[in-house]
Protein backbone atom coordinates (compact mmCIF):
# COMPACT_ATOMS: atom_id res chain seq x y z
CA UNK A 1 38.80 24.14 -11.84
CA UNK A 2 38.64 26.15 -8.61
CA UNK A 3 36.89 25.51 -5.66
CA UNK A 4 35.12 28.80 -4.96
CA UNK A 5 34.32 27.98 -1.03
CA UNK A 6 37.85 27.05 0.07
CA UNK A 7 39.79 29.86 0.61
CA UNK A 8 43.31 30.08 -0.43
CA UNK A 9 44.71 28.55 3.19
CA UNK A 10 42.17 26.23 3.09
CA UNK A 11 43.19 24.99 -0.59
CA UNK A 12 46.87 24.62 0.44
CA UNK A 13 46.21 22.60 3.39
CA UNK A 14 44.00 20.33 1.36
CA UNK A 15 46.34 20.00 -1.30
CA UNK A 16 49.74 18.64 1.13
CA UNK A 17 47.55 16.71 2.85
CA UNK A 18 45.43 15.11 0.29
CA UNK A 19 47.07 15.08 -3.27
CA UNK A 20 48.95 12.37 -4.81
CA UNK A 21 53.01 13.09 -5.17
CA UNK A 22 55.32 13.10 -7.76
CA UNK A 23 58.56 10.93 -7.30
CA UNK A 24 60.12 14.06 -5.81
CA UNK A 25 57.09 14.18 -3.05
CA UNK A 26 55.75 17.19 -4.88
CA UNK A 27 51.59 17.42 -4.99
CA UNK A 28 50.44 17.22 -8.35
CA UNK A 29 46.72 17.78 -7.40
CA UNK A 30 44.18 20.39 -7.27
CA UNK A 31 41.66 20.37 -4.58
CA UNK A 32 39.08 19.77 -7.39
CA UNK A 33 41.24 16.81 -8.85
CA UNK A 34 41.37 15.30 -5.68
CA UNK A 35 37.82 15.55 -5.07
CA UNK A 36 36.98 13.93 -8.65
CA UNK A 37 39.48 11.03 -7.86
CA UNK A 38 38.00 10.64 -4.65
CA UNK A 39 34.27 10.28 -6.62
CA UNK A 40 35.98 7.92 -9.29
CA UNK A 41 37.37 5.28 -6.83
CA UNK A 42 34.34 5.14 -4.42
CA UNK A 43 31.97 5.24 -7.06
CA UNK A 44 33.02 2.09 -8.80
CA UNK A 45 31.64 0.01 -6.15
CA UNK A 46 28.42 0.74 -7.69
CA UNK A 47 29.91 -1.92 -10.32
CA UNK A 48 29.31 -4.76 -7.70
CA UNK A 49 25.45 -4.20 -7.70
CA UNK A 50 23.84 -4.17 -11.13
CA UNK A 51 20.29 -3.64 -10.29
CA UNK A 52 20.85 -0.38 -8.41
CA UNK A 53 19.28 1.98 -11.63
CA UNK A 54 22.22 4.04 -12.00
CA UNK A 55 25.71 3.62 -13.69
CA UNK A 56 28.63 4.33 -11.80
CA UNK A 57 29.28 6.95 -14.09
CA UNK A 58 26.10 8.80 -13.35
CA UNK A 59 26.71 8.39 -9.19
CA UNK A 60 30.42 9.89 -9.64
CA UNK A 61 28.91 12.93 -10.94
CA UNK A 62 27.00 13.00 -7.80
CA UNK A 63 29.38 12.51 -5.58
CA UNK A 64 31.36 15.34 -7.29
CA UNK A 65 28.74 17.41 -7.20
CA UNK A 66 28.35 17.11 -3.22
CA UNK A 67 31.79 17.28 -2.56
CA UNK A 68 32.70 19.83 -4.72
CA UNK A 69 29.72 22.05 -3.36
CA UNK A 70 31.49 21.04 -0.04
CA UNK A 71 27.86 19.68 1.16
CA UNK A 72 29.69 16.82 2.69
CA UNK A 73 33.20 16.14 3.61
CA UNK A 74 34.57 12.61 3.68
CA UNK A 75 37.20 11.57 6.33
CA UNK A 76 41.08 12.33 5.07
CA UNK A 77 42.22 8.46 4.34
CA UNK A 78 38.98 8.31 1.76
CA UNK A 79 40.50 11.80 -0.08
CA UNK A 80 44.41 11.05 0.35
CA UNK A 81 44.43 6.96 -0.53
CA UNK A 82 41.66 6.49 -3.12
CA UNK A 83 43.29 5.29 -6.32
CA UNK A 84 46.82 4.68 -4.67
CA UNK A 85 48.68 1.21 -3.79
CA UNK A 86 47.46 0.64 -0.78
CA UNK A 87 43.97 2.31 -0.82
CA UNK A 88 43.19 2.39 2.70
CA UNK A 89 40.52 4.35 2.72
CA UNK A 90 39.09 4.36 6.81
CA UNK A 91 40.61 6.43 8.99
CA UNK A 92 40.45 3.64 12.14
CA UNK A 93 40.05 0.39 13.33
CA UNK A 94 38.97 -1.32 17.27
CA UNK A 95 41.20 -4.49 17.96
CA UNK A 96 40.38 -6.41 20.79
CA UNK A 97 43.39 -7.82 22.87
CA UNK A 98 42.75 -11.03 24.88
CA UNK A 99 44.96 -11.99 28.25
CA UNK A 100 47.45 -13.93 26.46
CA UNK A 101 51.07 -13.46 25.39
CA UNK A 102 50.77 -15.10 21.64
CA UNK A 103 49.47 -18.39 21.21
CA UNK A 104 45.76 -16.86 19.84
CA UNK A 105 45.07 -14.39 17.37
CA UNK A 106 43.72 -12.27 19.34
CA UNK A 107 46.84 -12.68 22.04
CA UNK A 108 48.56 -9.54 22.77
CA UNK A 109 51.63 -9.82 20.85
CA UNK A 110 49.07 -11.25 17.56
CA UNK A 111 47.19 -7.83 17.70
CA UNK A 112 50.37 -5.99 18.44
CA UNK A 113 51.41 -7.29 14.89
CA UNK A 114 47.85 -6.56 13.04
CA UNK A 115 47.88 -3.28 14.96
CA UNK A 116 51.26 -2.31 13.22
CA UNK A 117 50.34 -3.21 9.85
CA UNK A 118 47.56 -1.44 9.73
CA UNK A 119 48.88 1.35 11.46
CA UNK A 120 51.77 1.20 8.25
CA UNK A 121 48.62 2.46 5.65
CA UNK A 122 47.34 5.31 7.92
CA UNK A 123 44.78 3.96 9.55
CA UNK A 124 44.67 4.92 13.57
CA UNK A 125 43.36 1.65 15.90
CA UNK A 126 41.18 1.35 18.98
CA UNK A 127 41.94 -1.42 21.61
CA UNK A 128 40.16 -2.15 24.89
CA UNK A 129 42.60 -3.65 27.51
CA UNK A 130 40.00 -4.73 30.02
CA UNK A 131 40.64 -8.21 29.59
CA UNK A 132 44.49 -8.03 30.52
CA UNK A 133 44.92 -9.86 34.11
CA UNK A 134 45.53 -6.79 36.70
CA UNK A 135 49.29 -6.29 37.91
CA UNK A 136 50.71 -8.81 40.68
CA UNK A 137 48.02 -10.95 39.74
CA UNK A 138 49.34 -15.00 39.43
CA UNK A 139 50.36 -16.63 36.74
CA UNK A 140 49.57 -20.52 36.51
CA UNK A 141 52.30 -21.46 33.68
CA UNK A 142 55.48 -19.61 35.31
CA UNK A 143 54.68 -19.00 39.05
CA UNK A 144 55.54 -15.19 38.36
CA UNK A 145 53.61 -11.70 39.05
CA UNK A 146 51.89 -10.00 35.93
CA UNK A 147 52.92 -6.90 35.02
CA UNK A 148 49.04 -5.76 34.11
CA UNK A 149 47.77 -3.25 31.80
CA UNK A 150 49.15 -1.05 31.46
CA UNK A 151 53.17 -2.19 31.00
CA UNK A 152 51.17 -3.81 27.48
CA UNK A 153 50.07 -0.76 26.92
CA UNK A 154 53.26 1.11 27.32
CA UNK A 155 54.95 -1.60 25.34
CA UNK A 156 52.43 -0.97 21.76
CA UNK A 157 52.98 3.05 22.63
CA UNK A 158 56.75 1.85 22.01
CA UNK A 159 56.72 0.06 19.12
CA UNK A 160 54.28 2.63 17.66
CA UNK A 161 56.86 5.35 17.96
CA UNK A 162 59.87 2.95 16.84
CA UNK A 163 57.08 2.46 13.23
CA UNK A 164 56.19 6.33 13.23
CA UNK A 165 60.04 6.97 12.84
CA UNK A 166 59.92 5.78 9.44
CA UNK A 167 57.83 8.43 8.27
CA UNK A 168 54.22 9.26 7.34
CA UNK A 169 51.24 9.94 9.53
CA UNK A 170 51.77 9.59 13.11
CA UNK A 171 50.65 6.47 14.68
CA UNK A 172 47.39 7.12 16.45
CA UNK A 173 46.04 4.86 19.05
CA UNK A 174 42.98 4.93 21.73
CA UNK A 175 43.73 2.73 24.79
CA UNK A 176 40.38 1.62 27.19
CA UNK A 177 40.13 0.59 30.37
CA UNK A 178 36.77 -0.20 32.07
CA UNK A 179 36.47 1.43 35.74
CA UNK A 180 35.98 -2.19 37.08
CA UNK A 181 39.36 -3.12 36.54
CA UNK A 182 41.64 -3.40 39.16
CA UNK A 183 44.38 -1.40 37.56
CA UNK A 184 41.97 1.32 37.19
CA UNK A 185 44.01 3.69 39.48
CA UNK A 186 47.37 3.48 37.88
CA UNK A 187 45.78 3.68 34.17
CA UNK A 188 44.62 6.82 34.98
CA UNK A 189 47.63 8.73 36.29
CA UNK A 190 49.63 6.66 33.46
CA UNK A 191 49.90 9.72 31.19
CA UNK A 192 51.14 11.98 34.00
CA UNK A 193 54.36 12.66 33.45
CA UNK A 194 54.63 15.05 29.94
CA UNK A 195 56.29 12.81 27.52
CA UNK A 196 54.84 9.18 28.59
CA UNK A 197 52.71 7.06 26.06
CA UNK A 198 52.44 9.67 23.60
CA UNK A 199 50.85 7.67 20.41
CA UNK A 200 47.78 7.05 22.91
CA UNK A 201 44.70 8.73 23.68
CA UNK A 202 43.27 7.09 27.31
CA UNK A 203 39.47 6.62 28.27
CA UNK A 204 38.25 5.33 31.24
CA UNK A 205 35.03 3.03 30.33
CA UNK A 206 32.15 4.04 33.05
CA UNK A 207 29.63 2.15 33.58
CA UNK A 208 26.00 2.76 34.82
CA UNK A 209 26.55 1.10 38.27
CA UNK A 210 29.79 2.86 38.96
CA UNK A 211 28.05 6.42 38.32
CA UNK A 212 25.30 5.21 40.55
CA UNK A 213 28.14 3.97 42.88
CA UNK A 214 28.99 8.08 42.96
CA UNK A 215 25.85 9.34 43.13
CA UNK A 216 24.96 7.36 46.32
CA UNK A 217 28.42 7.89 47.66
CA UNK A 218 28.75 4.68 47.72
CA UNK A 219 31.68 1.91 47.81
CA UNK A 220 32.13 0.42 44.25
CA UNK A 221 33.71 -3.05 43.65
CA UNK A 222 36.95 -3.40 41.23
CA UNK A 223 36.86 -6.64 39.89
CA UNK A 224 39.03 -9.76 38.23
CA UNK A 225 38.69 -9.88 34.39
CA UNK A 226 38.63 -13.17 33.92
CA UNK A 227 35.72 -14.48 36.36
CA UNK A 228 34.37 -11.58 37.56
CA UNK A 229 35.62 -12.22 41.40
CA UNK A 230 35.89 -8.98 43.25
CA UNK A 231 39.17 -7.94 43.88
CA UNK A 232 38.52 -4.94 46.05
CA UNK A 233 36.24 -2.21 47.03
CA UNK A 234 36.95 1.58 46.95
CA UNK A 235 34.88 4.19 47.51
CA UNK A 236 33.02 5.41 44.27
CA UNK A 237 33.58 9.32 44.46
CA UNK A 238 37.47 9.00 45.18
CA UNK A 239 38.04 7.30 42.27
CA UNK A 240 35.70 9.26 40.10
CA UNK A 241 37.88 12.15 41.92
CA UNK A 242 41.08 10.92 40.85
CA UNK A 243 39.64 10.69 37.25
CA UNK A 244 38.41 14.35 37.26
CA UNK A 245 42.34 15.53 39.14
CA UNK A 246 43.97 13.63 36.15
CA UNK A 247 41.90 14.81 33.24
CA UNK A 248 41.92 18.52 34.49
CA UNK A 249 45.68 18.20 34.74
CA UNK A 250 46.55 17.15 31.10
CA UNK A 251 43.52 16.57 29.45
CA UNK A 252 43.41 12.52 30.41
CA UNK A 253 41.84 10.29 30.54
CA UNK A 254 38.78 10.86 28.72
CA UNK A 255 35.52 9.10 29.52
CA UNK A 256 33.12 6.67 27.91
CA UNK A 257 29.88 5.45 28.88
CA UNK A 258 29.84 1.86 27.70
CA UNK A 259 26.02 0.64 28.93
CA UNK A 260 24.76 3.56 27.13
CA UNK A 261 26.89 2.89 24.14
CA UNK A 262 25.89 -1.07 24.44
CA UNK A 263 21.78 0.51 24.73
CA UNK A 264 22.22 2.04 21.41
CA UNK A 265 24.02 -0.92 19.80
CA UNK A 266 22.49 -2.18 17.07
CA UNK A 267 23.61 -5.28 16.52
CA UNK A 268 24.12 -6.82 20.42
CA UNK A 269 23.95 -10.05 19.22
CA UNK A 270 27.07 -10.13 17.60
CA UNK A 271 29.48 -8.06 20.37
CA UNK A 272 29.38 -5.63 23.17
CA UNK A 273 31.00 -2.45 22.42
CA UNK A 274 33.77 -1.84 24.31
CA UNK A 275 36.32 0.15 22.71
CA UNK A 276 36.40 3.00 20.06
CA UNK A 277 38.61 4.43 17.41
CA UNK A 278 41.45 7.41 18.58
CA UNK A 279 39.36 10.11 18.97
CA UNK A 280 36.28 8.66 20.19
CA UNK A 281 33.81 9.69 17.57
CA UNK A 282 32.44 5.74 16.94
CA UNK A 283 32.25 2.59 18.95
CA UNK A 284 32.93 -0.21 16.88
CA UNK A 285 33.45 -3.94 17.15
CA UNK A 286 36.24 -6.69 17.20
CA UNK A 287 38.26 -5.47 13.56
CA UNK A 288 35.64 -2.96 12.40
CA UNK A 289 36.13 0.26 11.16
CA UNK A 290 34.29 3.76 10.74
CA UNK A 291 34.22 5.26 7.33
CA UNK A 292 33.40 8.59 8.54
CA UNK A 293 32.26 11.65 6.90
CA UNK A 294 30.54 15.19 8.05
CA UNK A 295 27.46 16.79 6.65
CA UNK A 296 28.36 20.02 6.50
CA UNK A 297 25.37 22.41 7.47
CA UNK A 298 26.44 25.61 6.27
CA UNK A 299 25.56 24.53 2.75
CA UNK A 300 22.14 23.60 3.91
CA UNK A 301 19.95 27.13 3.75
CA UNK A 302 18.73 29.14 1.37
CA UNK A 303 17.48 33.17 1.31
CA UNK A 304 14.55 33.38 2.94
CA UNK A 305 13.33 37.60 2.81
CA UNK A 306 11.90 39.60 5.42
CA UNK A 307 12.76 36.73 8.05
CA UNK A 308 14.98 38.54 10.53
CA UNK A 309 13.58 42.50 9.88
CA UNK A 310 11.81 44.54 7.21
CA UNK A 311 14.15 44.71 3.99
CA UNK A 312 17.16 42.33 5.21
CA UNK A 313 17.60 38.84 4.08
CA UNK A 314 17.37 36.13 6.28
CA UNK A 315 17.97 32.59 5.90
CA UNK A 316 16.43 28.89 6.44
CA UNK A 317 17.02 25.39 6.46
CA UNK A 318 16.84 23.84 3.29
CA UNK A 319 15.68 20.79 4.22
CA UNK A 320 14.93 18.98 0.88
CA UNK A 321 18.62 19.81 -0.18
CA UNK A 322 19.85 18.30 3.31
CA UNK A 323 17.51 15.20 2.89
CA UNK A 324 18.92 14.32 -0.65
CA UNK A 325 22.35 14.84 0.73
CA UNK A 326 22.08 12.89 3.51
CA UNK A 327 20.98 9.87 1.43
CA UNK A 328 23.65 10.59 -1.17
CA UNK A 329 26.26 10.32 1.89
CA UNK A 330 25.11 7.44 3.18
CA UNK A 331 25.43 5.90 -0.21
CA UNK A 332 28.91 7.33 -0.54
CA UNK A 333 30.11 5.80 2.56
CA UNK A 334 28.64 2.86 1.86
CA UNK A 335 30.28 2.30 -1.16
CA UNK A 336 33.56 3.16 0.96
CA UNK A 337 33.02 -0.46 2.80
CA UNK A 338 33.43 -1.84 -0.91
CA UNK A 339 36.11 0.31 -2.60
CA UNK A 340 38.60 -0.15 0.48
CA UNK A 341 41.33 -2.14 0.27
CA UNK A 342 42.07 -3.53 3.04
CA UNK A 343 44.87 -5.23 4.86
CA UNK A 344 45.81 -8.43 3.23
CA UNK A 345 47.72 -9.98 6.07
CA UNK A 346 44.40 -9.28 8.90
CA UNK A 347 41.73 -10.92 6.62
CA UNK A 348 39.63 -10.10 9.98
CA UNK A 349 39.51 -6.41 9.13
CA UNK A 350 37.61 -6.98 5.49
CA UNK A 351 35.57 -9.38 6.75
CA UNK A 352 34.08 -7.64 9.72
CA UNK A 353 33.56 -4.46 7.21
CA UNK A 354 31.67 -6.73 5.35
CA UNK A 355 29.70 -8.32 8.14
CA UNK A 356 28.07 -5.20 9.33
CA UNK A 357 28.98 -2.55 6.84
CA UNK A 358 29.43 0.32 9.93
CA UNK A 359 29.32 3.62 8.48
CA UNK A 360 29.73 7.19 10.88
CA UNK A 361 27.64 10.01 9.82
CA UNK A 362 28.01 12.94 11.46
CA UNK A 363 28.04 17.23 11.00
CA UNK A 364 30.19 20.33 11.16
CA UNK A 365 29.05 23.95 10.42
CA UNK A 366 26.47 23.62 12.93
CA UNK A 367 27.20 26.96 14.49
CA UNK A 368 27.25 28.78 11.11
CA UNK A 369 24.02 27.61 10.17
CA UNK A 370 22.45 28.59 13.29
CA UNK A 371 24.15 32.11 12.92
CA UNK A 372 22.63 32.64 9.38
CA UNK A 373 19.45 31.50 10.71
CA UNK A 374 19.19 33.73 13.18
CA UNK A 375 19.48 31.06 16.13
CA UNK A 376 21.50 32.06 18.99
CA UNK A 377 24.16 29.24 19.77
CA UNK A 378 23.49 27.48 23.09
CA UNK A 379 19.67 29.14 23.11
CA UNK A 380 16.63 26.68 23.80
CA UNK A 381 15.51 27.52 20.35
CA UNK A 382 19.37 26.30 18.86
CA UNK A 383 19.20 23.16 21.03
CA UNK A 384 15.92 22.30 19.79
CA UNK A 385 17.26 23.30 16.32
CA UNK A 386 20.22 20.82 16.88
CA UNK A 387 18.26 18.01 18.27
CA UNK A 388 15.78 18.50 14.96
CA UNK A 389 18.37 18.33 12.74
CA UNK A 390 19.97 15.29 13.95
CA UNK A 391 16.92 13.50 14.32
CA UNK A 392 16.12 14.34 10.48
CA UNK A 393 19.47 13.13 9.56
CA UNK A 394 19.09 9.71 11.47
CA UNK A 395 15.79 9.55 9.70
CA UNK A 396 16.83 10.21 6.19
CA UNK A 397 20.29 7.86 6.96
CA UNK A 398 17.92 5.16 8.45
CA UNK A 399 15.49 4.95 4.92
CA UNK A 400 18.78 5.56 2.57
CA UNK A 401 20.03 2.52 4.45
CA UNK A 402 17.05 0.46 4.00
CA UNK A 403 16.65 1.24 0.36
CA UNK A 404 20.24 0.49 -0.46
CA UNK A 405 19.80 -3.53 2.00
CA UNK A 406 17.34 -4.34 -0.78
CA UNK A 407 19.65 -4.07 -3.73
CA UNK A 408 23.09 -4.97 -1.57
């Protein structure tokens, strides 16, 4: 069976990316094989939750259907490790690393340990090191200096690339830093030099009062992580300078506004959000993950005549098709929480799935649909296209969320 909207590159990339291997390391999948495996294994959760009126015979065809249709688009660990030995099926992970050398779980050599085995089954993990005591700072047990930050971070960007040696996806990481912290300054010119911490993206965490701070040209206090004590004051619009100089040289650090992240949080009771996965797409908590997947929106229009000019064929948005896909995503990615099998030896990482079941819904083909639509990219007419169609999506994700909390 051939997928008639990938086109022949397309195919072949999907294919040695995403198909199971042969003892040889040959693919032995079609795209549409590895879409129907894909359906199989994430459809079975439905087995956990008999009252839900469909078999999970009858919601595999559905997800088939969608994917195969290439409505919606799953993230790669869902298509490449359904149905194999270790199953890991989300892309990433947060850990949080506490200011201690390893007699906690959450001490920095503990996570160091978690971060590697889960790094091992292809998932990529987010840590925040704001809580690391800042360099020269005292240490009570041994009388010495503390090497802060970011040596801790250069030492997991080591043993990252000593694991990645052996093969497999490359280990990816996403190191934060608050702009509070004292070793603010050197974490941002740490990825200077080409060649230094290379498994790590870098984000510096802003905060509302610190982009007040540079608004007012004011000074803006850097401050102890463990009591909050200031450690010293520097003038606001330098350092935001310094982060602009860096990330126009190479690209780092990136930025990311925690209080509005923490606004939007919606469960605050349980954590702050500090950190998120490599590539910034999701905040998550302590040991959750995002099971991702993209809506994509150039499968959601349909002919519409006489809408651009007199005898051409135009297009709309078909929003009844993107509704029920929508709620047939959420569902899918749901199910994901359930049909992932996690890491055995960090018991945290299934439990904290479970806890909140965080899902990441997003979209792609955003710029085709506005093309076929007739919408110029950028316009005030596409951004208030955009902003509709995200705020139908939330919608639609919000009641297909609701409906599945009564039966789950």
């Amino acid at each position: 069976m051939k997928i008639t909207k990938l086109n022949k590159n397309a195919a072949a990339i999907m294919v040695n990316r995403y198909s199971l291997r042969d003892e040889s390391g040959h693919p032995v999948e079609s795209p549409a094989e590895i879409l129907m495996r894909t359906a199989r294994v994430v459809a079975e959760a439905e087995n956990n939750y008999r009252s839900s009126g469909e078999t999970s015979m009858e919601i595999r065809e559905k997800f088939f259907e969608m994917l195969y249709e290439m409505r919606f688009v799953p993230n790669g660990r869902t298509m490449a490790n359904a149905g194999t030995k270790y199953g890991q099926l989300a892309n990433c992970f947060v850990l949080p690393v506490e200011d201690d050398l390893g007699k906690g779980t959450d001490s920095i050599f503990s996570v160091l340990r978690k971060a590697i085995l889960t790094l091992q089954t292809g998932g990529g993990v987010g840590f925040s090191f704001g809580r690391i005591r800042p360099k020269d700072a005292s240490i009570s047990t041994t009388k010495g200096k503390a090497t802060g930050a970011v040596s801790f971070i250069k030492v997991y960007d080591t043993a990252f690339w000593v694991i990645g040696q052996g093969g497999g996806r490359r280990s990816a990481a996403m190191a934060v830093l608050p702009v509070w912290h004292p070793d603010i300054y050197e974490f941002v010119r740490c990825k200077a030099t080409e060649g230094q911490i290379t498994n790590f993206n870098i984000s510096v965490g802003l905060t509302d009062e610190f982009m007040a701070a540079v608004e007012k040209d004011e000074d803006f206090t850097l401050r102890h992580p463990e009591n909050g004590e200031m450690y010293r004051m520097v003038p606001a619009r330098e350092l935001f300078a310094e982060i602009v100089k860096y990330a126009h040289k190479n690209g780092e650090p990136g930025v990311l506004f925690l209080d509005a992240a923490n606004r939007s949080n919606p469960v605050p009771h349980l954590y702050k959000l500090e950190a998120t996965n490599p590539c910034g797409e999701q905040f998550l908590g302590p040991y959750e993950n995002c099971c991702l997947g993209s809506i994509n929106l150039r499968e959601h229009v349909r002919k519409e005549k006489g809408t651009r000019s007199k005898g051409q064929v135009g297009y709309e948005v078909d929003w009844n098709k993107l509704a029920e896909t929508v709620e047939l995503s959420v569902r899918f990615l749901d199910n994901v929480v359930d049909a992932n099998k996690y890491v055995s030896a960090v018991p945290e990482l299934e439990e904290a799935a479970h806890k909140v079941r965080r899902i990441g819904l997003s979209v792609m083909g955003l710029s085709d649909m506005m093309y076929m639509t007739g919408v110029r990219y950028g316009s005030e007419k596409g951004q208030e296209l955009a902003s509709q169609i995200m705020e139908f999506i939330r919608y639609h994700s919000m009641v297909a969320s609701m409906e599945l909390a009564q039966v789950r």
